[in-house]
ModelCIF file with pLDDT and N, C-alpha, C, O atoms, coordinates in Angstrom:
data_MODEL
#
_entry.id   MODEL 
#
_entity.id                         1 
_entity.type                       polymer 
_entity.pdbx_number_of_molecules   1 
#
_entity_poly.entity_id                      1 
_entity_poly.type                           'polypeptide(L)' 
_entity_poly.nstd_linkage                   no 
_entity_poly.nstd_monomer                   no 
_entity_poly.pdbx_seq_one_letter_code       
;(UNK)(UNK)(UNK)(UNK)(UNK)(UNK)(UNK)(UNK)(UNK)(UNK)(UNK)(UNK)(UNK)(UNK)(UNK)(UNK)
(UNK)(UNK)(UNK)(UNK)(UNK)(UNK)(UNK)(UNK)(UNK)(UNK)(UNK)(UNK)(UNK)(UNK)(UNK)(UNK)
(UNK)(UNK)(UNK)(UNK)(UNK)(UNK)(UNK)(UNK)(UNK)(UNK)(UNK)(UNK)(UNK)(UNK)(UNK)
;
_entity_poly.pdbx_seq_one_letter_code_can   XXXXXXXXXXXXXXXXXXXXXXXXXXXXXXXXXXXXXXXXXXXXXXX 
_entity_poly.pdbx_strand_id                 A 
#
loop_
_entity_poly_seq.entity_id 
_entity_poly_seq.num 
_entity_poly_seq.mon_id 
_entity_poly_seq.hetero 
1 1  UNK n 
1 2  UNK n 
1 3  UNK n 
1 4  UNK n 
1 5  UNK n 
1 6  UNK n 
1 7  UNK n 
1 8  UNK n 
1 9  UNK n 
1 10 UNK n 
1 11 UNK n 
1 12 UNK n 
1 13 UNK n 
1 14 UNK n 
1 15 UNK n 
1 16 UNK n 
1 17 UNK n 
1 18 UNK n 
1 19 UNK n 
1 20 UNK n 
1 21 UNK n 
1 22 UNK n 
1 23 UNK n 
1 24 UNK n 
1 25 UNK n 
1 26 UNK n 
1 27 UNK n 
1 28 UNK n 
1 29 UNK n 
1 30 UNK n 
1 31 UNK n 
1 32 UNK n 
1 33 UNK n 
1 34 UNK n 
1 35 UNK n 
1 36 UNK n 
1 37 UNK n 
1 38 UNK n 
1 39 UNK n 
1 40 UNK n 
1 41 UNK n 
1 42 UNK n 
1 43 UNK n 
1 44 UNK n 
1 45 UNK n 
1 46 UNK n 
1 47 UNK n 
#
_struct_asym.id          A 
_struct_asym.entity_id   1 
#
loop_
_ma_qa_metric.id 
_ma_qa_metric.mode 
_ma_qa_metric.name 
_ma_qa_metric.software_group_id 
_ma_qa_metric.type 
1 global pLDDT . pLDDT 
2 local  pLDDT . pLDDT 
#
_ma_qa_metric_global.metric_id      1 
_ma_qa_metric_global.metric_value   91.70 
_ma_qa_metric_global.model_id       1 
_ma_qa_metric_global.ordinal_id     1 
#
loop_
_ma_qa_metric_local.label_asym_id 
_ma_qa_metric_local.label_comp_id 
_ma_qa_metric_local.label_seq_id 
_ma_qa_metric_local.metric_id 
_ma_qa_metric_local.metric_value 
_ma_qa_metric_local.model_id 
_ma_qa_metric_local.ordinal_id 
A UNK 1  2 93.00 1 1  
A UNK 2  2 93.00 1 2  
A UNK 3  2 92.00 1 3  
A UNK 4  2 93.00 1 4  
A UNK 5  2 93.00 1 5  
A UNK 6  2 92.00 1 6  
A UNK 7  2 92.00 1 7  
A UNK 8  2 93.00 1 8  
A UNK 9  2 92.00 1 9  
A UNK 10 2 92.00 1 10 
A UNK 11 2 92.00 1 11 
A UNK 12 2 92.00 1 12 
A UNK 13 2 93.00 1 13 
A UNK 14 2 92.00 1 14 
A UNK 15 2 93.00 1 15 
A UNK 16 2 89.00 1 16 
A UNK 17 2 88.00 1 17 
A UNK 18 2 86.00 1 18 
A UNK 19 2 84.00 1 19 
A UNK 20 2 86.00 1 20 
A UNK 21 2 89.00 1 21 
A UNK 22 2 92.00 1 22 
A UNK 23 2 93.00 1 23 
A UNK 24 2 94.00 1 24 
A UNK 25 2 94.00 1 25 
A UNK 26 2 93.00 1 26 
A UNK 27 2 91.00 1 27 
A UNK 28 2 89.00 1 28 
A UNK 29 2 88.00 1 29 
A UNK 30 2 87.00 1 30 
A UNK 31 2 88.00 1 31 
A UNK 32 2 90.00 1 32 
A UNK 33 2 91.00 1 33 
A UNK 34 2 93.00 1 34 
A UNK 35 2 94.00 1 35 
A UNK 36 2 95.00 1 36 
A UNK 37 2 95.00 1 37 
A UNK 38 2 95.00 1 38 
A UNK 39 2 95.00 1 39 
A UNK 40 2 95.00 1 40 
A UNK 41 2 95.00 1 41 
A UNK 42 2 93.00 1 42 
A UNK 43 2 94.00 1 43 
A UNK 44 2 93.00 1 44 
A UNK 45 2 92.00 1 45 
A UNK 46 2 90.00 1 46 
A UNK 47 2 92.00 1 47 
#
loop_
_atom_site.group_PDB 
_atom_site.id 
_atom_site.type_symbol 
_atom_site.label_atom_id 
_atom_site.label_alt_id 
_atom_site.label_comp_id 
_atom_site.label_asym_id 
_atom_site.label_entity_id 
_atom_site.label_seq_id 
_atom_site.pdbx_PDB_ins_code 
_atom_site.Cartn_x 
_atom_site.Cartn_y 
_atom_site.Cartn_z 
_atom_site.occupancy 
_atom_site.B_iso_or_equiv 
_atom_site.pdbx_formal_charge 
_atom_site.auth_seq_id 
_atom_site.auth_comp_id 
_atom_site.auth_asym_id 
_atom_site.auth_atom_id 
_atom_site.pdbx_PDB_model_num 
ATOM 1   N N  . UNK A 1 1  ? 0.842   -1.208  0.000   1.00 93.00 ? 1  UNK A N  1 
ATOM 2   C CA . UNK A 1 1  ? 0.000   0.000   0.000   1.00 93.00 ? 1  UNK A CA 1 
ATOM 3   C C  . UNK A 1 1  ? 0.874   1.254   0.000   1.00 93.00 ? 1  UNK A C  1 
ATOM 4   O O  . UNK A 1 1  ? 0.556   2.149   -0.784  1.00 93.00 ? 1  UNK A O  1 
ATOM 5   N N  . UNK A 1 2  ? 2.123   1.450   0.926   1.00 93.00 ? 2  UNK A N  1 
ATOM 6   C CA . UNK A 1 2  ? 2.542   2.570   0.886   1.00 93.00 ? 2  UNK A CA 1 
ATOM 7   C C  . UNK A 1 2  ? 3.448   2.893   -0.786  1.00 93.00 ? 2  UNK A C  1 
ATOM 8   O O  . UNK A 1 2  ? 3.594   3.902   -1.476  1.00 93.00 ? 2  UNK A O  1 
ATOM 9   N N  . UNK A 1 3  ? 3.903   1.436   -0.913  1.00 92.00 ? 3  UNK A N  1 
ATOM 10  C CA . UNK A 1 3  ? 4.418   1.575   -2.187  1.00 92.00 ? 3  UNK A CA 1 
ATOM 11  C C  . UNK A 1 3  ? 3.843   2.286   -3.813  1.00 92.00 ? 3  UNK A C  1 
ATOM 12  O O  . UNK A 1 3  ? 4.379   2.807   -4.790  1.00 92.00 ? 3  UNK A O  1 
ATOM 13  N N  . UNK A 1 4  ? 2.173   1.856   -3.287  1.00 93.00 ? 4  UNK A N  1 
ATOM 14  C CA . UNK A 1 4  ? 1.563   2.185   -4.022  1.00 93.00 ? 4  UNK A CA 1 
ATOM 15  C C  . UNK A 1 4  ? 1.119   3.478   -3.579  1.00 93.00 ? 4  UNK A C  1 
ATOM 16  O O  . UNK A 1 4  ? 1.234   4.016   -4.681  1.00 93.00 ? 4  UNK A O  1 
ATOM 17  N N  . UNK A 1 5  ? 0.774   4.245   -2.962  1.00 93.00 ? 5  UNK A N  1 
ATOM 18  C CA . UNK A 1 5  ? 1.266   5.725   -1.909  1.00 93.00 ? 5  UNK A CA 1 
ATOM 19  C C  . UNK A 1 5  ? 1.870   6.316   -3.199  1.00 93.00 ? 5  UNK A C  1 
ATOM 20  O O  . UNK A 1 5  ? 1.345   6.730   -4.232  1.00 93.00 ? 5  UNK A O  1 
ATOM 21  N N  . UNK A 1 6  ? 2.955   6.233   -2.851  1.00 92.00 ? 6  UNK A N  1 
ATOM 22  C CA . UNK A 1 6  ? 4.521   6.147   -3.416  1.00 92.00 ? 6  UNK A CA 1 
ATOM 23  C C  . UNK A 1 6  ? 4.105   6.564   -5.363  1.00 92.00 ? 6  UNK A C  1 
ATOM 24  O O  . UNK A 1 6  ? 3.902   7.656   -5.893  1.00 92.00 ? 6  UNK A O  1 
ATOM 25  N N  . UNK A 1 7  ? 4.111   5.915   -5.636  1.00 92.00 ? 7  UNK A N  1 
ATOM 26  C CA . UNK A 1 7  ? 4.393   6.139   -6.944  1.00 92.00 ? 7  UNK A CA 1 
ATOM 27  C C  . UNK A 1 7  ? 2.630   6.525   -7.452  1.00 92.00 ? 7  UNK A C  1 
ATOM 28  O O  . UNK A 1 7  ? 2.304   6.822   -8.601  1.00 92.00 ? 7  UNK A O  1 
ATOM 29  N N  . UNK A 1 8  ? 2.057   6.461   -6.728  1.00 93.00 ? 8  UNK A N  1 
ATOM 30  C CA . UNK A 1 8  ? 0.962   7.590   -7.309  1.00 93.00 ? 8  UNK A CA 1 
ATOM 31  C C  . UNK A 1 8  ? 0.863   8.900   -7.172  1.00 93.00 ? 8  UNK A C  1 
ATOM 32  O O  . UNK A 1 8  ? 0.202   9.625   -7.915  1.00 93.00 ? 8  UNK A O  1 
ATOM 33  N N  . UNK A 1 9  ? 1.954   9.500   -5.574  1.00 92.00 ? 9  UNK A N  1 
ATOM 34  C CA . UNK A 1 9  ? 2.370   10.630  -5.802  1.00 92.00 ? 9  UNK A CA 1 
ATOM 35  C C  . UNK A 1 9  ? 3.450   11.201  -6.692  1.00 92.00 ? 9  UNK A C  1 
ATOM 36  O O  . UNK A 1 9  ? 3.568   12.385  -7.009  1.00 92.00 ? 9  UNK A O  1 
ATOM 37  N N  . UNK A 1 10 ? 4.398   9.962   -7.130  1.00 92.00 ? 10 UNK A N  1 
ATOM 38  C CA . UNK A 1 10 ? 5.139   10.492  -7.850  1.00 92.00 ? 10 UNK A CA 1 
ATOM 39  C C  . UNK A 1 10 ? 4.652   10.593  -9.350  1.00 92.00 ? 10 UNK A C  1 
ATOM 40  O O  . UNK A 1 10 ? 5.317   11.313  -10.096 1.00 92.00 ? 10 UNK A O  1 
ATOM 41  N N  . UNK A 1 11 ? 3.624   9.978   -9.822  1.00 92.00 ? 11 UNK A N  1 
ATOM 42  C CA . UNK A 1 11 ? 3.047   10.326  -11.389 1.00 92.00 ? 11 UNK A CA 1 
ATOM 43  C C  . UNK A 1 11 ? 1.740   11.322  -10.722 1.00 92.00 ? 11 UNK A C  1 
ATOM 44  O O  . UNK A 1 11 ? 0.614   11.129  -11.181 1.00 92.00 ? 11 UNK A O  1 
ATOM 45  N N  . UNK A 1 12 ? 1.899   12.198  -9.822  1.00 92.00 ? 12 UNK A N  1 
ATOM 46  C CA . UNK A 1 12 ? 0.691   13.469  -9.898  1.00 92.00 ? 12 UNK A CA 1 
ATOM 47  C C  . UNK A 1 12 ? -0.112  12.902  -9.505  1.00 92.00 ? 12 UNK A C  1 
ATOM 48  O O  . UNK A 1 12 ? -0.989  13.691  -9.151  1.00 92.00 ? 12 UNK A O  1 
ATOM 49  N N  . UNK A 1 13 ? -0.509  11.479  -9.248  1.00 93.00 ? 13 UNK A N  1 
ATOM 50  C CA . UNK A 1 13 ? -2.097  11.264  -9.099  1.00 93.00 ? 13 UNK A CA 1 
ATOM 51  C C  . UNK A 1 13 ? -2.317  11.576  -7.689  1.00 93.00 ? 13 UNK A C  1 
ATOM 52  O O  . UNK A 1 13 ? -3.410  12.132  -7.581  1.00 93.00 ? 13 UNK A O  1 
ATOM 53  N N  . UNK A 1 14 ? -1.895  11.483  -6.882  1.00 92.00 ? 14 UNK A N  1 
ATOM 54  C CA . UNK A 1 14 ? -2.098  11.847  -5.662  1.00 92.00 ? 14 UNK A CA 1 
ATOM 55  C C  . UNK A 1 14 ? -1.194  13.225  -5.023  1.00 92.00 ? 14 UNK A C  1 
ATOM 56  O O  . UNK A 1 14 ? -0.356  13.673  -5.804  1.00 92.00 ? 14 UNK A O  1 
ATOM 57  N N  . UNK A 1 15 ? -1.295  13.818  -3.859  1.00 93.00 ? 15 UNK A N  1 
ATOM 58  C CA . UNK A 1 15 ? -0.475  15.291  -4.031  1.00 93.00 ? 15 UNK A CA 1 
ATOM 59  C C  . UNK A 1 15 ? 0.563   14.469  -2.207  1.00 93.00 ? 15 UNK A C  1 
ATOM 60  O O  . UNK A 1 15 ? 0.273   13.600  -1.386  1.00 93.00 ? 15 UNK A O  1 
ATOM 61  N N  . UNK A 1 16 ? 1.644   15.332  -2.391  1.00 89.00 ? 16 UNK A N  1 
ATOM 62  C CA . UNK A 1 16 ? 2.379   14.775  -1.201  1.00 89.00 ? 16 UNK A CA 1 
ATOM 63  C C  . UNK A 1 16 ? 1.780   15.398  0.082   1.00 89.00 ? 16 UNK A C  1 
ATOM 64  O O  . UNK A 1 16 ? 1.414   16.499  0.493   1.00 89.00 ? 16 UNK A O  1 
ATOM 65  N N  . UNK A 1 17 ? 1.870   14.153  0.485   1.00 88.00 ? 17 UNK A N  1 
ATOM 66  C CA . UNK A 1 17 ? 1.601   14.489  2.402   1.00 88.00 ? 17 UNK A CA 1 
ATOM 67  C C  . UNK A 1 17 ? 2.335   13.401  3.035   1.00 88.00 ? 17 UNK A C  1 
ATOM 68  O O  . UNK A 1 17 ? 2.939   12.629  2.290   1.00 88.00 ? 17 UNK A O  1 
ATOM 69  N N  . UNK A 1 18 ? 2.381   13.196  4.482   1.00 86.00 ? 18 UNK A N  1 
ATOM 70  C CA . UNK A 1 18 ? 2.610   12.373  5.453   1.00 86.00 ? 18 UNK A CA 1 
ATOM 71  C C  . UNK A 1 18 ? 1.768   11.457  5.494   1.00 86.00 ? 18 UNK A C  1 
ATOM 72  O O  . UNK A 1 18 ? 0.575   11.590  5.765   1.00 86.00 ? 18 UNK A O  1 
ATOM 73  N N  . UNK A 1 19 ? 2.817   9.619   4.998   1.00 84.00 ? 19 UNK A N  1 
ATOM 74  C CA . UNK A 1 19 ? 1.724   8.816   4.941   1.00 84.00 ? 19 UNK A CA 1 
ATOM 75  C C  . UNK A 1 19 ? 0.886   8.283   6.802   1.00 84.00 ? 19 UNK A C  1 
ATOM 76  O O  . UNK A 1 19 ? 1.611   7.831   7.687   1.00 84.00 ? 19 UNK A O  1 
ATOM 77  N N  . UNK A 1 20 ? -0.047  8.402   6.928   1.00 86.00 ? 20 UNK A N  1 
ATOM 78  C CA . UNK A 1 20 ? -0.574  7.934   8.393   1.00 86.00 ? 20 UNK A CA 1 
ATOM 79  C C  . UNK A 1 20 ? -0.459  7.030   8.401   1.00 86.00 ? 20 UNK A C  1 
ATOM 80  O O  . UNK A 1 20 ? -0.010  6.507   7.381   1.00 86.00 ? 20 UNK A O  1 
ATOM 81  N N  . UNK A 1 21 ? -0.751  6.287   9.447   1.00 89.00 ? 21 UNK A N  1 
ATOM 82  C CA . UNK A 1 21 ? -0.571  4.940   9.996   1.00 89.00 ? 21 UNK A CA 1 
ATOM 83  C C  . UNK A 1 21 ? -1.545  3.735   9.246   1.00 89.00 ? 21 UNK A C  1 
ATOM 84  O O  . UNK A 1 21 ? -2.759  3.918   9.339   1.00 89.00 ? 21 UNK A O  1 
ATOM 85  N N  . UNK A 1 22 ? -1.167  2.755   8.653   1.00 92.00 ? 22 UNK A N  1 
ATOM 86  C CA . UNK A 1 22 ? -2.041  1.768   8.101   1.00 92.00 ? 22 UNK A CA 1 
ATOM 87  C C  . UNK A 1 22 ? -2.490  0.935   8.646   1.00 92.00 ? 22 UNK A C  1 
ATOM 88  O O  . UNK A 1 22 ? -1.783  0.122   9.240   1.00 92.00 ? 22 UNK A O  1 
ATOM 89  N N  . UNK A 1 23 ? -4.049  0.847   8.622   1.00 93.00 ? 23 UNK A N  1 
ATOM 90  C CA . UNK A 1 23 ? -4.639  -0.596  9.744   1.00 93.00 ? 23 UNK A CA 1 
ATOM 91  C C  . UNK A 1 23 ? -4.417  -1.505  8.792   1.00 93.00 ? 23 UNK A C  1 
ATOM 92  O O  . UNK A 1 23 ? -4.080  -0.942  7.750   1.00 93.00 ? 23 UNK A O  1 
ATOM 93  N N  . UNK A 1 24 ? -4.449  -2.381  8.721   1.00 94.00 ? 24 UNK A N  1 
ATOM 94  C CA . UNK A 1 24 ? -5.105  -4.024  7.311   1.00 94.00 ? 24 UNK A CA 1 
ATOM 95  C C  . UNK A 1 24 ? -5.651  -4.523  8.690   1.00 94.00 ? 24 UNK A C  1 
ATOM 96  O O  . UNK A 1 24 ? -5.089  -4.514  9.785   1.00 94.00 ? 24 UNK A O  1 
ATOM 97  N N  . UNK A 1 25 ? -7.021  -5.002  8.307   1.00 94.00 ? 25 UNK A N  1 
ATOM 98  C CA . UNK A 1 25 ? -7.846  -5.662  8.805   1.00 94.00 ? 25 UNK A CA 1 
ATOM 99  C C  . UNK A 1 25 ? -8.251  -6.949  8.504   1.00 94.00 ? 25 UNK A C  1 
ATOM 100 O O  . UNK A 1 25 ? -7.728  -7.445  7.506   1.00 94.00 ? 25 UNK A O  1 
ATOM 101 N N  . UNK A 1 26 ? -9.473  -7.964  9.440   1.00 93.00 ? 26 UNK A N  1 
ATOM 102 C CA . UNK A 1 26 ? -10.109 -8.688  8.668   1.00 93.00 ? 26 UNK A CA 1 
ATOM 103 C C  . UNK A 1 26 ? -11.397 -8.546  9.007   1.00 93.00 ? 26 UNK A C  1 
ATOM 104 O O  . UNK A 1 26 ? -12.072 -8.698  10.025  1.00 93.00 ? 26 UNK A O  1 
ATOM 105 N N  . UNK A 1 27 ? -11.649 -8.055  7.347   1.00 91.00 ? 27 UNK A N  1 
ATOM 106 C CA . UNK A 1 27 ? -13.607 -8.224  7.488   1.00 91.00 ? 27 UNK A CA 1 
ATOM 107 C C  . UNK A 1 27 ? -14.632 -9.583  8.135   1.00 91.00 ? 27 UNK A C  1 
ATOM 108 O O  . UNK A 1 27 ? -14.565 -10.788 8.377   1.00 91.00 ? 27 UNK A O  1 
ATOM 109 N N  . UNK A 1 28 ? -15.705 -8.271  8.211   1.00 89.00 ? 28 UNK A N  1 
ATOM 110 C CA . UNK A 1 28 ? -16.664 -9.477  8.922   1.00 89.00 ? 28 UNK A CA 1 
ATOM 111 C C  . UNK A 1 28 ? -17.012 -10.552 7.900   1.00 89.00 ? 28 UNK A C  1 
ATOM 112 O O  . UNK A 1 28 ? -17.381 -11.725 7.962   1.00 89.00 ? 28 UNK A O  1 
ATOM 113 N N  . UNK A 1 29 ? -16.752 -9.699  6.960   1.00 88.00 ? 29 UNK A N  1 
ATOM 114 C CA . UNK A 1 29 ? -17.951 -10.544 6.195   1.00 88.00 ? 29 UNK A CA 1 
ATOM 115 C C  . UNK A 1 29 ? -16.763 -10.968 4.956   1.00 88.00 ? 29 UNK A C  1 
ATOM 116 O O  . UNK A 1 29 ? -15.999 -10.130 4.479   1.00 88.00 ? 29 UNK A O  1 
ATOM 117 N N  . UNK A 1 30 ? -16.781 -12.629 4.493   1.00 87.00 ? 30 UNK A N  1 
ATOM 118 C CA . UNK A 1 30 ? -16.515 -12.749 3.311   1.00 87.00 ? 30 UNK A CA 1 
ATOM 119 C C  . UNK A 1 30 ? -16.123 -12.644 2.114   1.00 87.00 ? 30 UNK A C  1 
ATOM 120 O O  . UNK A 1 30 ? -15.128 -13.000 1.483   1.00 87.00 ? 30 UNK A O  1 
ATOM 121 N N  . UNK A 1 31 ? -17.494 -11.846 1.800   1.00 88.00 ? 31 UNK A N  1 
ATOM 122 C CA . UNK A 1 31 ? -17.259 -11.191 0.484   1.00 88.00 ? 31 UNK A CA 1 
ATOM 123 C C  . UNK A 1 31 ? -16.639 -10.080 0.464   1.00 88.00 ? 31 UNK A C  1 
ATOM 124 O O  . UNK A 1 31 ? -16.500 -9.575  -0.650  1.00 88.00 ? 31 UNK A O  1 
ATOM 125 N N  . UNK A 1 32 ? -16.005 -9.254  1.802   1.00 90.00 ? 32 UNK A N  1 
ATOM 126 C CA . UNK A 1 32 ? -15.327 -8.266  1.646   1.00 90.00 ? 32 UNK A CA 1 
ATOM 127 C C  . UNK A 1 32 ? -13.569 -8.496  1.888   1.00 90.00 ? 32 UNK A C  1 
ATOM 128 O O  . UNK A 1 32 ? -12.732 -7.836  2.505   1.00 90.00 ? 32 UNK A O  1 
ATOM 129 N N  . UNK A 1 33 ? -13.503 -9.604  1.182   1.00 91.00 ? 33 UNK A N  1 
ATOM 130 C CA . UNK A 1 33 ? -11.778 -9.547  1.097   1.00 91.00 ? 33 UNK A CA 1 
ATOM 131 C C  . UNK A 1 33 ? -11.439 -10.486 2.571   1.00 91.00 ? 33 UNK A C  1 
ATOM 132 O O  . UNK A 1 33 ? -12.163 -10.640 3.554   1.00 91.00 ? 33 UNK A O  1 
ATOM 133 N N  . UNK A 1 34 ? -10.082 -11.018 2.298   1.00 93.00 ? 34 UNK A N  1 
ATOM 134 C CA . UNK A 1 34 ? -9.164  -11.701 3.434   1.00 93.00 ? 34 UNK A CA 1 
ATOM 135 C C  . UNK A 1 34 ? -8.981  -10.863 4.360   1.00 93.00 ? 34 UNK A C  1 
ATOM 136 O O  . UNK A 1 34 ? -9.102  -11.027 5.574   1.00 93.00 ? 34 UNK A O  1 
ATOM 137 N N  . UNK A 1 35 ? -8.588  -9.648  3.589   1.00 94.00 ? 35 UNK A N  1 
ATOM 138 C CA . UNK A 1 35 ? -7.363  -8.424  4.573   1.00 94.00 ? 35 UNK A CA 1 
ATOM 139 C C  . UNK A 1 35 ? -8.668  -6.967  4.007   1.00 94.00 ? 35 UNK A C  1 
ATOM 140 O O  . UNK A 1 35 ? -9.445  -7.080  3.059   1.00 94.00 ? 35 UNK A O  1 
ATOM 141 N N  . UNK A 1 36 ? -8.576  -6.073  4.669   1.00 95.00 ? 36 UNK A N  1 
ATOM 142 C CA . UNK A 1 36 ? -9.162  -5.122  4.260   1.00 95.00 ? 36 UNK A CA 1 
ATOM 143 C C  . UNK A 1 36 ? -8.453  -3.714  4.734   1.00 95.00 ? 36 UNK A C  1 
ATOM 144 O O  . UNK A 1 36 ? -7.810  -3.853  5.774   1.00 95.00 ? 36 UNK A O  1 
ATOM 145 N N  . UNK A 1 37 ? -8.444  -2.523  4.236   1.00 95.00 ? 37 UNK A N  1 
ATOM 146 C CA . UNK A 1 37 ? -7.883  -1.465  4.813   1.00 95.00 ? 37 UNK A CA 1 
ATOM 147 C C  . UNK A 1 37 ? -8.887  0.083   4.268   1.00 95.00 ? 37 UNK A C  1 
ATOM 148 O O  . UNK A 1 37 ? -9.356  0.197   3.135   1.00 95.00 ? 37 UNK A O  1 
ATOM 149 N N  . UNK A 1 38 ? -8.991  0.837   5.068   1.00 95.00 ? 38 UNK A N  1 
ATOM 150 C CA . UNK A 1 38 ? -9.681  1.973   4.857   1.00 95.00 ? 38 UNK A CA 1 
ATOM 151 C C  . UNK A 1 38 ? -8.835  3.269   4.909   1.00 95.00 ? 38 UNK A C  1 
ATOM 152 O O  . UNK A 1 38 ? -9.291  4.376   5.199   1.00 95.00 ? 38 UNK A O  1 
ATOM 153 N N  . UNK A 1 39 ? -7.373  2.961   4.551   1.00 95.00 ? 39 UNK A N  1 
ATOM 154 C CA . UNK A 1 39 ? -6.501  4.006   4.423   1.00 95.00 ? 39 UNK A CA 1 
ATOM 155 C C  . UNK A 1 39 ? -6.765  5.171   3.586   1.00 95.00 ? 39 UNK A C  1 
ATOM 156 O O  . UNK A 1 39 ? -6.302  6.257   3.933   1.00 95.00 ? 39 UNK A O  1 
ATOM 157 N N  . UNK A 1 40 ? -7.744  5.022   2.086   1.00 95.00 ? 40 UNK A N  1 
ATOM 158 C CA . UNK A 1 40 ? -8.429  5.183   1.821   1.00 95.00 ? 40 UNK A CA 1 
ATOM 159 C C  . UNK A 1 40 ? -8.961  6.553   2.094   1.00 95.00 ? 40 UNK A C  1 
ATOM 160 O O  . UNK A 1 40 ? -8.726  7.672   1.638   1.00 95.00 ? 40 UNK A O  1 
ATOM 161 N N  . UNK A 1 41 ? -9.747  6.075   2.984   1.00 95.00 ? 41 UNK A N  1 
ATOM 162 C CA . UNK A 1 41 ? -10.730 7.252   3.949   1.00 95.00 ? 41 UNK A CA 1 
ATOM 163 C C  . UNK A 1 41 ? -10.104 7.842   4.096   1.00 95.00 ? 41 UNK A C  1 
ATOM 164 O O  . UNK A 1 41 ? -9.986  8.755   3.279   1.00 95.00 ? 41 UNK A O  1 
ATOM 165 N N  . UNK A 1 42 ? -9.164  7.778   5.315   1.00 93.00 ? 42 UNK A N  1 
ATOM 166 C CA . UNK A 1 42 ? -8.002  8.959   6.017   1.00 93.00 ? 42 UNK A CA 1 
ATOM 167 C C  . UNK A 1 42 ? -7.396  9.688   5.409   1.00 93.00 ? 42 UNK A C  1 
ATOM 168 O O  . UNK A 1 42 ? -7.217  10.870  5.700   1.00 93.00 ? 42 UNK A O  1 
ATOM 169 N N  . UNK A 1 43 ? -6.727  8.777   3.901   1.00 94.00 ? 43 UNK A N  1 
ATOM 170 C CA . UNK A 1 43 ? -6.404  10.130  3.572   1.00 94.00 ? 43 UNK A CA 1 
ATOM 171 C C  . UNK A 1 43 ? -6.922  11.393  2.602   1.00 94.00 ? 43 UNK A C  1 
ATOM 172 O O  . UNK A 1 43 ? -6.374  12.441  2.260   1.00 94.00 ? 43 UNK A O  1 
ATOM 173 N N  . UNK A 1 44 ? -8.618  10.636  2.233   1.00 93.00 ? 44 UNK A N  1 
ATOM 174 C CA . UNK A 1 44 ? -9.467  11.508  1.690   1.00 93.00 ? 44 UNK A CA 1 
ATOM 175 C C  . UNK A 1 44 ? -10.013 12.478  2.449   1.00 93.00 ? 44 UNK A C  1 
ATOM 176 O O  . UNK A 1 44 ? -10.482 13.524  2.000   1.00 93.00 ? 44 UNK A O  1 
ATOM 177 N N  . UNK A 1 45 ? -9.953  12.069  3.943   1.00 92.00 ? 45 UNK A N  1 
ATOM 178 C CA . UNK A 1 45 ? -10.726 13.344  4.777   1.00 92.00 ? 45 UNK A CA 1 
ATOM 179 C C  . UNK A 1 45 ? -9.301  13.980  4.748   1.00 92.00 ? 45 UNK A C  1 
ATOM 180 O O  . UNK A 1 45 ? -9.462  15.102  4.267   1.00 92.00 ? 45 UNK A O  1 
ATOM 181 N N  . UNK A 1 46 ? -8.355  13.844  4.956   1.00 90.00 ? 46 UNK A N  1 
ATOM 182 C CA . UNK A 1 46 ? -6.723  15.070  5.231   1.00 90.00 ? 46 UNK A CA 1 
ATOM 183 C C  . UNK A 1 46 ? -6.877  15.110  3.689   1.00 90.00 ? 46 UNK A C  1 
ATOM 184 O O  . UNK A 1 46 ? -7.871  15.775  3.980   1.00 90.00 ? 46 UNK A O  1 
ATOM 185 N N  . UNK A 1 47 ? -6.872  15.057  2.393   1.00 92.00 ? 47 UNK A N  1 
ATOM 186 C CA . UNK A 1 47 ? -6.788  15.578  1.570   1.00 92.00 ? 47 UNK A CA 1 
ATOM 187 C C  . UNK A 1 47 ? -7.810  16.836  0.923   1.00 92.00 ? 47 UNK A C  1 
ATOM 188 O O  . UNK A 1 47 ? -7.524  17.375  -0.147  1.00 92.00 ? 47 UNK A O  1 
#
């Protein structure tokens, strides 16, 4: 994930900041993946 961070700020797609702390989770449910993460979110509300 941060890797991917990483080189989406470096082709513009994303703008630089301080990466926060990453949860990976496991969903309740199934169909939502092994591992899950909402890093996502965090850094759409700070962006």
């Amino acid at each position: 994930v941060i890797k991917a961070m990483k080189s989406a700020q470096k082709e513009k797609k994303l703008p630089s900041f301080n990466i926060p702390e990453i949860f990976i989770g496991v969903p309740e449910r199934e169909n939502h993946g092994d591992y899950s993460t909402n890093i996502a979110i965090l850094i759409g509300k700070k962006l």
